[in-house]
C-alpha atoms as a PDB file:
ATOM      1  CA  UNK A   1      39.568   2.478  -4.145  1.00  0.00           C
ATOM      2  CA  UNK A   2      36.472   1.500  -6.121  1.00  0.00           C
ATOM      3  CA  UNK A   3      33.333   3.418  -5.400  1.00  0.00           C
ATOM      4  CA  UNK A   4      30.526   1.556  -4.189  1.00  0.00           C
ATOM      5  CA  UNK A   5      28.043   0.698  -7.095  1.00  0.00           C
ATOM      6  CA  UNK A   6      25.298   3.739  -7.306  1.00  0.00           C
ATOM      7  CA  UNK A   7      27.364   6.556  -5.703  1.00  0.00           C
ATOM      8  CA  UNK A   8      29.295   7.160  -9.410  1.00  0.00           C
ATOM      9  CA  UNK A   9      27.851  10.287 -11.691  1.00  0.00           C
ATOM     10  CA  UNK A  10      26.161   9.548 -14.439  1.00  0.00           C
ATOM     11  CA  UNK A  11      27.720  11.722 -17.853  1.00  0.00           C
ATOM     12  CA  UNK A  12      24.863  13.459 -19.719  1.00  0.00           C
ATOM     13  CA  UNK A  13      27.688  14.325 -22.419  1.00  0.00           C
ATOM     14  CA  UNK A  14      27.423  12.681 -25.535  1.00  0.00           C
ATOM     15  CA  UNK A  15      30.636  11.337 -25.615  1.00  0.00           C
ATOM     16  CA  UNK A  16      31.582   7.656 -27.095  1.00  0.00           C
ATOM     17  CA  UNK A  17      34.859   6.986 -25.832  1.00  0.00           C
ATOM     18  CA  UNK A  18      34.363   3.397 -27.237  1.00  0.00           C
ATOM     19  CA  UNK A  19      34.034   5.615 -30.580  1.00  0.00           C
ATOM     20  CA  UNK A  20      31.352   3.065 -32.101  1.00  0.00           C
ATOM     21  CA  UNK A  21      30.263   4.950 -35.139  1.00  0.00           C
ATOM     22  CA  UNK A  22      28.882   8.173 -33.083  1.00  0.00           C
ATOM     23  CA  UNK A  23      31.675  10.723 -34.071  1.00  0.00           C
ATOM     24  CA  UNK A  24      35.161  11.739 -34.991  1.00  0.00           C
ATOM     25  CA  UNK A  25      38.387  10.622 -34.496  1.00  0.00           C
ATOM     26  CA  UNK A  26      40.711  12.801 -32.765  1.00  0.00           C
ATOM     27  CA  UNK A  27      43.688  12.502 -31.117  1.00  0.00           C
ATOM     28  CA  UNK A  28      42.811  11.893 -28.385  1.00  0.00           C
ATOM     29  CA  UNK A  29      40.049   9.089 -29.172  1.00  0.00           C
ATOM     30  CA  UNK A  30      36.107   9.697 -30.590  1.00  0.00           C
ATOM     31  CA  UNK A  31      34.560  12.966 -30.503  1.00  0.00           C
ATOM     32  CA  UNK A  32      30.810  13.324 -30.076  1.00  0.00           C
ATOM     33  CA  UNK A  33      29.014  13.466 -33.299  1.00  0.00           C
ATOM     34  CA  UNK A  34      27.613  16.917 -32.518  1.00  0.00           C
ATOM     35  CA  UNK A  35      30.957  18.502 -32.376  1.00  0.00           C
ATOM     36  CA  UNK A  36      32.316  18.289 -35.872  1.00  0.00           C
ATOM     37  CA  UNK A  37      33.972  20.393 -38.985  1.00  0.00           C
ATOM     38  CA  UNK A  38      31.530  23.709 -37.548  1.00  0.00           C
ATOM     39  CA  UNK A  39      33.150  23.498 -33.664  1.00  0.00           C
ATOM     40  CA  UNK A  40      30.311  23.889 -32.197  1.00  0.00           C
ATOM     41  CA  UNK A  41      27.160  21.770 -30.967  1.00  0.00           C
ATOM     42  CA  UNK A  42      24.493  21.880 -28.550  1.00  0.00           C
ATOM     43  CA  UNK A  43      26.998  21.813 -25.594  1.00  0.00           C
ATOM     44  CA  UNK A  44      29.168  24.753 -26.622  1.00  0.00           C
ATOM     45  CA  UNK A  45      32.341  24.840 -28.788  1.00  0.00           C
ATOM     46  CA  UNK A  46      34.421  22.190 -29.742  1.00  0.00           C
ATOM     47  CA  UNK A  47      37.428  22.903 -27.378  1.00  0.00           C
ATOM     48  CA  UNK A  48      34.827  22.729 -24.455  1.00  0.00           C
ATOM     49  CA  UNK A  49      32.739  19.590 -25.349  1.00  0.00           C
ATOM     50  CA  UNK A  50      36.972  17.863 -25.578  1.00  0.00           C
ATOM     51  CA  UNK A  51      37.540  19.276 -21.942  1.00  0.00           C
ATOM     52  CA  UNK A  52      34.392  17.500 -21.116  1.00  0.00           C
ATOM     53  CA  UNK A  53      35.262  13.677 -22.777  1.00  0.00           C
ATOM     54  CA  UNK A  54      38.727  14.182 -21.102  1.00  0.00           C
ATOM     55  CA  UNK A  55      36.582  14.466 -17.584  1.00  0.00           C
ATOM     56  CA  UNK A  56      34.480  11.558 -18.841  1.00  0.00           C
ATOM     57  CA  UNK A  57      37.456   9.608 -19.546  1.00  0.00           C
ATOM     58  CA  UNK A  58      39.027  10.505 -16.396  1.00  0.00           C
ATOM     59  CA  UNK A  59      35.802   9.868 -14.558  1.00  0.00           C
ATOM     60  CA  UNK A  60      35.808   5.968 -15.838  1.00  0.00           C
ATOM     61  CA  UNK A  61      38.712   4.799 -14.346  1.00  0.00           C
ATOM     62  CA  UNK A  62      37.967   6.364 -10.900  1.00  0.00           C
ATOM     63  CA  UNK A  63      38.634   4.161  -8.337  1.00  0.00           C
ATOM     64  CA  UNK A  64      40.092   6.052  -4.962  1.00  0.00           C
ATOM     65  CA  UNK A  65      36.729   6.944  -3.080  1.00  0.00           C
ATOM     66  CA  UNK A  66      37.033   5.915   0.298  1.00  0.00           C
ATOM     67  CA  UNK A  67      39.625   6.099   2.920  1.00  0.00           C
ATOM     68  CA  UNK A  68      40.430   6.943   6.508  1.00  0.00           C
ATOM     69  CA  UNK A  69      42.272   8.932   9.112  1.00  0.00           C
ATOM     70  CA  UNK A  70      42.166   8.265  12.658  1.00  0.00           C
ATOM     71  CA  UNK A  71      45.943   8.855  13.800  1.00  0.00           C
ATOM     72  CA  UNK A  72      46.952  11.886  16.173  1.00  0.00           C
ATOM     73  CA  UNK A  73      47.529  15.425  15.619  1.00  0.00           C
ATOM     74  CA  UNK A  74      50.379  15.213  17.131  1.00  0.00           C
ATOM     75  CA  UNK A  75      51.857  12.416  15.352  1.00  0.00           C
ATOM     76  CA  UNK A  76      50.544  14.238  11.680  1.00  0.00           C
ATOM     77  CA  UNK A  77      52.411  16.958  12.544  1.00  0.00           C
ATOM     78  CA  UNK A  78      55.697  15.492  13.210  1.00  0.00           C
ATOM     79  CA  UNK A  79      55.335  12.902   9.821  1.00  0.00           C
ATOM     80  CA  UNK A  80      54.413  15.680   7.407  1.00  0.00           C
ATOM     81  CA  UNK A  81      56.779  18.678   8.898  1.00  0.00           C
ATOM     82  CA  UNK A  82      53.534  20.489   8.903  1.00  0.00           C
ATOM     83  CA  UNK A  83      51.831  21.875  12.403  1.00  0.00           C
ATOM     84  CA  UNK A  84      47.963  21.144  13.226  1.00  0.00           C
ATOM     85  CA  UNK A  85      46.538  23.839  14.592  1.00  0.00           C
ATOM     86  CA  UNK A  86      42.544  22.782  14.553  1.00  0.00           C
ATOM     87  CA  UNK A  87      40.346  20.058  15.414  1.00  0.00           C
ATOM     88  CA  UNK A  88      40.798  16.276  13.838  1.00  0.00           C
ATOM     89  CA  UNK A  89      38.174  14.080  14.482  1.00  0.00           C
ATOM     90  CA  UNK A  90      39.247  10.719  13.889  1.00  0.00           C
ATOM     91  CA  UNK A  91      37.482   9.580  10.884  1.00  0.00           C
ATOM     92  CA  UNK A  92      36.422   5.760   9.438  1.00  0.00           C
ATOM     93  CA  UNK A  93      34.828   6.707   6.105  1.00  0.00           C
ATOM     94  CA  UNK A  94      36.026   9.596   4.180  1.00  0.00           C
ATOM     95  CA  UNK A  95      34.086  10.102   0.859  1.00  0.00           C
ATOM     96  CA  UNK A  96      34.132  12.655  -1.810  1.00  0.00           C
ATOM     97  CA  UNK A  97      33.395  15.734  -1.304  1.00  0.00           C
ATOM     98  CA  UNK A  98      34.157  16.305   1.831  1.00  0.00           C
ATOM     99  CA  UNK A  99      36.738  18.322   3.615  1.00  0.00           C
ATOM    100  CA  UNK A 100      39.900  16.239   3.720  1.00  0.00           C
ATOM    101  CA  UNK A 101      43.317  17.018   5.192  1.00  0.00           C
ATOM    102  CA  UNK A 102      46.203  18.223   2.740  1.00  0.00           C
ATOM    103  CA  UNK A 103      49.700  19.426   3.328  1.00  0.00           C
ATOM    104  CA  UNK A 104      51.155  21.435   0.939  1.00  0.00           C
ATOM    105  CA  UNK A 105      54.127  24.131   0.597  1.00  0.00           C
ATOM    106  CA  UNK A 106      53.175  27.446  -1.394  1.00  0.00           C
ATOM    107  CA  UNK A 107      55.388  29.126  -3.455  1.00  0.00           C
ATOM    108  CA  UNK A 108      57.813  31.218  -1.739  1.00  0.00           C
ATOM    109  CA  UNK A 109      56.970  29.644   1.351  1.00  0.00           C
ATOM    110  CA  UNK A 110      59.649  27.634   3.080  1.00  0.00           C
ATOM    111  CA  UNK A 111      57.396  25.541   5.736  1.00  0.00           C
ATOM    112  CA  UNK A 112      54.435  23.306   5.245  1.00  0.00           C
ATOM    113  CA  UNK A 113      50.951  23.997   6.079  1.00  0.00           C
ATOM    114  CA  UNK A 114      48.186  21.645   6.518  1.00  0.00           C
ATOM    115  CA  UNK A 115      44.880  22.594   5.337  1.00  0.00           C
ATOM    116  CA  UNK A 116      41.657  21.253   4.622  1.00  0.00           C
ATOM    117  CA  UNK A 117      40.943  21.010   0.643  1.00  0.00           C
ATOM    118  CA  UNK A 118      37.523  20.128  -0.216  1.00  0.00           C
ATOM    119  CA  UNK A 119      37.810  16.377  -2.356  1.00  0.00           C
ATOM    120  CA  UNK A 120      36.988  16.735  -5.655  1.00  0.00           C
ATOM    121  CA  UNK A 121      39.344  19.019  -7.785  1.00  0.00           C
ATOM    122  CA  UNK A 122      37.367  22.438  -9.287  1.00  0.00           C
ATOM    123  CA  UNK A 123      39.585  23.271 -12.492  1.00  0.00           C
ATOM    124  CA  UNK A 124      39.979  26.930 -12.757  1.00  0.00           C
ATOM    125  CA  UNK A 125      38.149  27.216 -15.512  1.00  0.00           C
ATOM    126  CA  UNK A 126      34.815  25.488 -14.833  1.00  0.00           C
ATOM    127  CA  UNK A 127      31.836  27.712 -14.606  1.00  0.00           C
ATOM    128  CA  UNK A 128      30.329  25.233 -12.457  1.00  0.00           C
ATOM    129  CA  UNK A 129      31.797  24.055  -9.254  1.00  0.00           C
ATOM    130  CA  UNK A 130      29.447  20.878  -9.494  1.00  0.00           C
ATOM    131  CA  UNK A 131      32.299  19.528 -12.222  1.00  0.00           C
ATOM    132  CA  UNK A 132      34.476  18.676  -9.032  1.00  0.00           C
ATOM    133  CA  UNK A 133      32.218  16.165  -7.528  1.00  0.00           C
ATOM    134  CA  UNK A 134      33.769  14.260 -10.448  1.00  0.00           C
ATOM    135  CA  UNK A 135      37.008  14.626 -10.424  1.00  0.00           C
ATOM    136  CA  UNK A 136      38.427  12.805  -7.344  1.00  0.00           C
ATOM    137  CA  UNK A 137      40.835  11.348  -8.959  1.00  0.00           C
ATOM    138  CA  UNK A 138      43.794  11.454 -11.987  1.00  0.00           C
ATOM    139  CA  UNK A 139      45.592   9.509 -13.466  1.00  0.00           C
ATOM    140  CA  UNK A 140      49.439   9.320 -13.110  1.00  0.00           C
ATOM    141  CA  UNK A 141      49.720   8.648 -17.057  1.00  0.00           C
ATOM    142  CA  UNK A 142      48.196  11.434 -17.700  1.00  0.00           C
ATOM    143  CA  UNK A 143      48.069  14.088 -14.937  1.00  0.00           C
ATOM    144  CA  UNK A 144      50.764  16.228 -16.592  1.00  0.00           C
ATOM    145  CA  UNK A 145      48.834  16.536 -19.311  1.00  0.00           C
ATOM    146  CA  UNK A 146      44.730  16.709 -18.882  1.00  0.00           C
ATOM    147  CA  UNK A 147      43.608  20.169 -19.267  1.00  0.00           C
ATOM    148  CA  UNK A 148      41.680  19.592 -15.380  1.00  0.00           C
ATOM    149  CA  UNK A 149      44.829  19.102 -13.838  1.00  0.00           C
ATOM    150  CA  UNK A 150      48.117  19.663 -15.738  1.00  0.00           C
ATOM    151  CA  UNK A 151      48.522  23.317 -14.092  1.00  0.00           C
ATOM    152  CA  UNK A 152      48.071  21.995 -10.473  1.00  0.00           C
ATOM    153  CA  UNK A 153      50.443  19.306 -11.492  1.00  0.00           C
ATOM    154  CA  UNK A 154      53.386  22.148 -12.372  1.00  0.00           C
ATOM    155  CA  UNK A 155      53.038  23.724  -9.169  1.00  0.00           C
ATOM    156  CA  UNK A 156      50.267  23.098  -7.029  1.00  0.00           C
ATOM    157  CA  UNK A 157      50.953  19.379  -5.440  1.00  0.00           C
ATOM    158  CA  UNK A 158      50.091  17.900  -1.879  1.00  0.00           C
ATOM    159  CA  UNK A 159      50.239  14.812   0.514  1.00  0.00           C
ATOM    160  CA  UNK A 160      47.007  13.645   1.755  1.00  0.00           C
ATOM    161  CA  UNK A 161      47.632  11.728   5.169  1.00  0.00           C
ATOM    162  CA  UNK A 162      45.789   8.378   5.290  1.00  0.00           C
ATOM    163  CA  UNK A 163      45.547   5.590   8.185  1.00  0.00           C
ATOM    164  CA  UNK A 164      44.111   3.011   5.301  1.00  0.00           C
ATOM    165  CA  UNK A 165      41.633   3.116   3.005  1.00  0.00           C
ATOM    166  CA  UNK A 166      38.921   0.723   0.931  1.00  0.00           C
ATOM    167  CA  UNK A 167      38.204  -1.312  -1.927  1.00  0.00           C
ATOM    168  CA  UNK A 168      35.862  -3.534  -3.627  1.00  0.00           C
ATOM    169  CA  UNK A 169      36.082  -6.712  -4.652  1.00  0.00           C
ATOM    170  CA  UNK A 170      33.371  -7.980  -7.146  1.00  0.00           C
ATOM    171  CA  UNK A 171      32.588 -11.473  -6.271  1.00  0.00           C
ATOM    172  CA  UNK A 172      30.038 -14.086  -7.409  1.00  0.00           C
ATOM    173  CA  UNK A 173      27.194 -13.141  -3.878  1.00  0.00           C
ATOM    174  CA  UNK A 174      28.223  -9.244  -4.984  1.00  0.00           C
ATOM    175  CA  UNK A 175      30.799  -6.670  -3.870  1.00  0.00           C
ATOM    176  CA  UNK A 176      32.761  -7.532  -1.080  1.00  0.00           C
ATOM    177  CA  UNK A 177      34.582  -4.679   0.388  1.00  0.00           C
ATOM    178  CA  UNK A 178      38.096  -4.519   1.743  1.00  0.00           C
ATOM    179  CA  UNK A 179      40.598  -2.563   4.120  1.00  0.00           C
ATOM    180  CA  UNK A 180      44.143  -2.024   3.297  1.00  0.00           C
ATOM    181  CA  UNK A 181      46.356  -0.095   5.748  1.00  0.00           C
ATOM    182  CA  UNK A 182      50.352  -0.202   5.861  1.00  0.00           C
ATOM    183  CA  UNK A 183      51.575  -3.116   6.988  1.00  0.00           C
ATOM    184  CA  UNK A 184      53.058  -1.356   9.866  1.00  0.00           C
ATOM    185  CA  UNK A 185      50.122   0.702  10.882  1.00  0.00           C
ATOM    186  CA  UNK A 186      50.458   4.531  11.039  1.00  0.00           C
ATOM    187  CA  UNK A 187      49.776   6.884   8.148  1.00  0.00           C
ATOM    188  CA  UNK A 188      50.930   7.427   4.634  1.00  0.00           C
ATOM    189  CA  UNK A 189      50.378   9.807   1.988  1.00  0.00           C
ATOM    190  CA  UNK A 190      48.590   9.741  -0.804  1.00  0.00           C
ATOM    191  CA  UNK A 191      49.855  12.000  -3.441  1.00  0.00           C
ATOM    192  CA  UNK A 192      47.280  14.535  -4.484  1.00  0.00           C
ATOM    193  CA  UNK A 193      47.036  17.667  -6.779  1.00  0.00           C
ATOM    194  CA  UNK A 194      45.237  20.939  -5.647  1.00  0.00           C
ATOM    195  CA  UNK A 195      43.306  24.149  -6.825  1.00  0.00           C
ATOM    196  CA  UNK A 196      41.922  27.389  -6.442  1.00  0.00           C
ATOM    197  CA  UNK A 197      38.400  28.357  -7.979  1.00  0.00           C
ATOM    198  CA  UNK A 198      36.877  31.439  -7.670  1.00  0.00           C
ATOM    199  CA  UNK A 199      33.221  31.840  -8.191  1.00  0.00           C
ATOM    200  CA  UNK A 200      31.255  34.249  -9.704  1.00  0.00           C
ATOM    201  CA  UNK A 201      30.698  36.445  -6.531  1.00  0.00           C
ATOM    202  CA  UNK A 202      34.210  36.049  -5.392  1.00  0.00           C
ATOM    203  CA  UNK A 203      33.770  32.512  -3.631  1.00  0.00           C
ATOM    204  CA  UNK A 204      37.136  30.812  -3.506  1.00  0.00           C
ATOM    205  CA  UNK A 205      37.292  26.861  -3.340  1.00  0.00           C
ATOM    206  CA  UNK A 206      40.085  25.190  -2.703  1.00  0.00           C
ATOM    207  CA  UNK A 207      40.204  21.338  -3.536  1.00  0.00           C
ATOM    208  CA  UNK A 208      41.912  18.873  -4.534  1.00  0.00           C
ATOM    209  CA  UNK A 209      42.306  15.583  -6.293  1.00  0.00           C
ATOM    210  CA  UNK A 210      44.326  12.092  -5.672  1.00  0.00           C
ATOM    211  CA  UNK A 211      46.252  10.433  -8.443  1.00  0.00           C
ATOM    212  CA  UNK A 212      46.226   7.161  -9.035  1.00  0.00           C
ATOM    213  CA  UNK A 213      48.256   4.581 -10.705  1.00  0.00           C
ATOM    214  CA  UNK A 214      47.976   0.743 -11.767  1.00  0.00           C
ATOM    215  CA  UNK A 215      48.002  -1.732  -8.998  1.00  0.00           C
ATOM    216  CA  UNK A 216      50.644  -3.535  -7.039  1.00  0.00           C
ATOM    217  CA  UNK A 217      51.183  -7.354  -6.775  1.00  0.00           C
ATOM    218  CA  UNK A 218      48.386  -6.798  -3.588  1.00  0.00           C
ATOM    219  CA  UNK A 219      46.231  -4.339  -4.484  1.00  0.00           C
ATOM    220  CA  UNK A 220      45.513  -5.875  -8.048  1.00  0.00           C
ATOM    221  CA  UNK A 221      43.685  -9.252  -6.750  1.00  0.00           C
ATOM    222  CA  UNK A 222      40.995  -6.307  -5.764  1.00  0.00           C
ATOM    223  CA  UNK A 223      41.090  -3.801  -8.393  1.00  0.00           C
ATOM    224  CA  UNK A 224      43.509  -2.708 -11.304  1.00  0.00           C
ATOM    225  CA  UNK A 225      44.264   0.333  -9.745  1.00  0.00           C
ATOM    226  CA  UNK A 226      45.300   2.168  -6.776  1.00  0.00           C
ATOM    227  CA  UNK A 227      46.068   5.411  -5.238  1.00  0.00           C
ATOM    228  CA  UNK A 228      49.519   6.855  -5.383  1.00  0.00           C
ATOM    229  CA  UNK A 229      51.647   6.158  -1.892  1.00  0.00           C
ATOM    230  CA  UNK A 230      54.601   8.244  -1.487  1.00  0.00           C
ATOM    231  CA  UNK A 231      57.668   7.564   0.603  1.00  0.00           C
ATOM    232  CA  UNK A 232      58.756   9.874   3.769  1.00  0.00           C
ATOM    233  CA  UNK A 233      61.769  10.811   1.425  1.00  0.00           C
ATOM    234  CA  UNK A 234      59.799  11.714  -1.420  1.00  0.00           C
ATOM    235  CA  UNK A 235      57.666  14.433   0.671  1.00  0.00           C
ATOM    236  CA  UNK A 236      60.366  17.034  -0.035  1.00  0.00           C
ATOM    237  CA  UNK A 237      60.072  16.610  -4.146  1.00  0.00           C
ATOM    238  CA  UNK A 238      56.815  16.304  -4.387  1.00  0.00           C
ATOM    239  CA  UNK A 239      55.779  19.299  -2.248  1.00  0.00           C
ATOM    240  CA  UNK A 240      58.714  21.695  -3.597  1.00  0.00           C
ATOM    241  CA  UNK A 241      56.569  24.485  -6.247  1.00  0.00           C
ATOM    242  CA  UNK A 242      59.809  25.243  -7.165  1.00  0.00           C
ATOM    243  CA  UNK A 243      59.833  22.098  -9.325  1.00  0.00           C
ATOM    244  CA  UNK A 244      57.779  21.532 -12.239  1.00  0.00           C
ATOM    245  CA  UNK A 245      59.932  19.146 -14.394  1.00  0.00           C
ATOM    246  CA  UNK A 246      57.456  16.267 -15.338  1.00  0.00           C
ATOM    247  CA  UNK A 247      60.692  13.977 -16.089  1.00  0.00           C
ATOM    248  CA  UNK A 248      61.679  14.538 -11.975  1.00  0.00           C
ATOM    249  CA  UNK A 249      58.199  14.418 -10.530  1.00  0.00           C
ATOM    250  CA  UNK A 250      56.279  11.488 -12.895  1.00  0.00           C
ATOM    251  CA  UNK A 251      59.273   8.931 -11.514  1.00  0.00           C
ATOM    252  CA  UNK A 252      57.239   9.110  -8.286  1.00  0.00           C
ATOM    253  CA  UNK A 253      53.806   8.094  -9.316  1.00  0.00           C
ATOM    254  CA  UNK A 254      54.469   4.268  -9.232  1.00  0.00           C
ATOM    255  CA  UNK A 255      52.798   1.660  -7.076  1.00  0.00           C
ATOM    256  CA  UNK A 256      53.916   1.510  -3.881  1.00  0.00           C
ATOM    257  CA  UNK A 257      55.659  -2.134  -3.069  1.00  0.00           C
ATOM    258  CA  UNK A 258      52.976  -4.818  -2.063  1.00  0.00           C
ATOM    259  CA  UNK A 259      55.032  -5.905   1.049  1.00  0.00           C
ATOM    260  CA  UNK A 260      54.363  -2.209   2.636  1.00  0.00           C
ATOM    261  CA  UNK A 261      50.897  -3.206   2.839  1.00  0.00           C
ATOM    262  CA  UNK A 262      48.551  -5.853   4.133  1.00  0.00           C
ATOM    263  CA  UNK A 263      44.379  -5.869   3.250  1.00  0.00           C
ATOM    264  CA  UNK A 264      41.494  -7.871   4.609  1.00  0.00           C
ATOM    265  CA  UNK A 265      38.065  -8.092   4.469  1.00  0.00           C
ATOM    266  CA  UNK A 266      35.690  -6.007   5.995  1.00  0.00           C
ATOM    267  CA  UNK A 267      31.695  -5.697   6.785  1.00  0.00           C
ATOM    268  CA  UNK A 268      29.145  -4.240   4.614  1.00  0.00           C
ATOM    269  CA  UNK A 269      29.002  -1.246   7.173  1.00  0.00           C
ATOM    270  CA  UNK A 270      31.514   0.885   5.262  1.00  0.00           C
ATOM    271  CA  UNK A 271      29.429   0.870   2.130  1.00  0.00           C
ATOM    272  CA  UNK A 272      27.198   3.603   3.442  1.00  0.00           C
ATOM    273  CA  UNK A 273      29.181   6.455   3.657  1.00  0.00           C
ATOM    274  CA  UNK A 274      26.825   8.174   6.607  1.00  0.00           C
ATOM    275  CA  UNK A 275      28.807   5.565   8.704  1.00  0.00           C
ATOM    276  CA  UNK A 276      31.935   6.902   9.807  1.00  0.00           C
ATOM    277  CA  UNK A 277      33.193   5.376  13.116  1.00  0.00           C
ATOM    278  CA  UNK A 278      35.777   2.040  13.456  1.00  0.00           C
ATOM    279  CA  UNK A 279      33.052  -0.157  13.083  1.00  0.00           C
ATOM    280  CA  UNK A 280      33.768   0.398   9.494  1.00  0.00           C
ATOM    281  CA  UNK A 281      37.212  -1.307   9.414  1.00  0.00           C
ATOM    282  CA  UNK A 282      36.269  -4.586  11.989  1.00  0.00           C
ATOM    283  CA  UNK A 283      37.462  -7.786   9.751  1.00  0.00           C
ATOM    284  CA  UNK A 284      34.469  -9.378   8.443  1.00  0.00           C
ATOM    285  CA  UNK A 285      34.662 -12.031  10.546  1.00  0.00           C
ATOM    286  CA  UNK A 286      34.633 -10.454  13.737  1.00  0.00           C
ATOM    287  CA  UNK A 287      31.640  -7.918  12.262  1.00  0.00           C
ATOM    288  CA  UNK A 288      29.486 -11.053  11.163  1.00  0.00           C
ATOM    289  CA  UNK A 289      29.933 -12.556  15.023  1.00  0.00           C
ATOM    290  CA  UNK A 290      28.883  -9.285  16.795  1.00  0.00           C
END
């Protein structure tokens, strides 16, 4: 899911991840000129300002930012083994930040819980919990590895129920948006990573990020990207903290087959996210008649 044009954060780092002449190589890719043979520069050490590009990088190639979730309680809770217990509005236009609905399984803990994780992953070690507005999504390539998410990824993974969700299409009169749900209706998950962030005062956040991987045969006439759909029979591996093997759990991040799902296009309602009710998802056809 692409995110609507002026809703993205801006990066005051310096980084260059085209590297055009404005720093060094690593291994990575280009590191801002500031940080160089000393470690340091005016945005702290050097091992800081490369946790930083990594966000920036990650932050490019975001593209899940809007989806829904307007199915049952009741039905949730029998799909994802996981009771609801509190109130779920049924919602049209999800965007991050907000407090989404996760199921998880915690360590030592043989039945599923659904919770609400605030979107937007806080890494542990961020001073500021600001840095999660940006990081709504990661990448399957490179989950297991990015300092922001690699430790959620060993042991702290969850399904985020969805009934569909958006993307748009750049076209010649602008951005036309789109709907894709399964193609038999009902909910899927999305598979997501979460965390725990405690604040200076003893605040604890808990939120969470989706991963993402390249498009399907569908998906990829829209964008080159998409959000990671898991299988009912894939719940149990994903959600299991007993597991941390990379080589077991990476095997799952793959697009979802294009025949599972069907898209069409929608009305420019969706694209402000202050409108949240089913308006959102009429075909555009029917939304330019009414």
């Amino acid at each position: 899911m692409h995110v609507p044009q002026g809703e993205q954060s801006t990066c005051s780092d310096a980084c260059t991840p085209t590297g055009r002449g404005q720093g060094e190589k690593g291994a990575s890719g280009y590191i801002p000129r500031e940080a160089t043979a000393s470690g340091k520069c005016a945005g702290g050490s050097l091992g800081s300002r490369m946790r930083r590009y990594h966000i920036h990088r990650e932050r490019l190639s975001a593209m899940c930012g809007r989806f829904t979730l307007f199915e049952a309680d009741t039905i949730l809770s029998k799909d994802f083994g996981a009771p609801i217990s509190f109130d779920l509005p049924p919602r049209y236009n999800i965007a991050p930040t907000q407090q989404i609905l996760a199921v998880r399984q915690s360590m030592g803990k043989a039945a599923r819980e659904a919770v609400f994780l605030r979107w937007g992953l806080i890494p542990r070690w961020a001073k500021d919990p600001s840095i999660g507005n940006r990081m709504i999504n990661a990448r399957a390539e490179t989950v297991a590895e990015k300092p922001a998410f690699r430790s959620a990824f060993r042991s702290r993974r969850c399904l985020v129920p969805s009934s569909g969700f958006y993307e748009w299409k750049r076209e010649e009169k602008g951005k036309q948006p789109y709907y894709i749900r399964p193609r038999g209706r009902g909910a899927f998950a999305f598979a997501g990573v979460w965390e725990q962030w405690q604040g200076p005062e003893g605040s604890l956040v808990e939120s969470c990020a989706l991963i993402t991987t390249e498009a399907n045969e569908l998906i990829s006439q829209l964008h080159d990207r998409m959000p990671v759909i898991l299988s009912p029979s894939e719940y149990g591996l994903w959600l299991d903290p007993g597991v941390s093997d990379g080589t077991r759990l990476i095997p799952l991040l793959r697009p979802c087959p294009a025949q599972e799902l069907e898209t069409f296009p929608i009305g420019a309602f969706v694209n402000n996210p202050k409108m949240d009710d089913s308006r959102c998802i009429v075909p555009a056809n029917l939304s330019k008649a009414s």
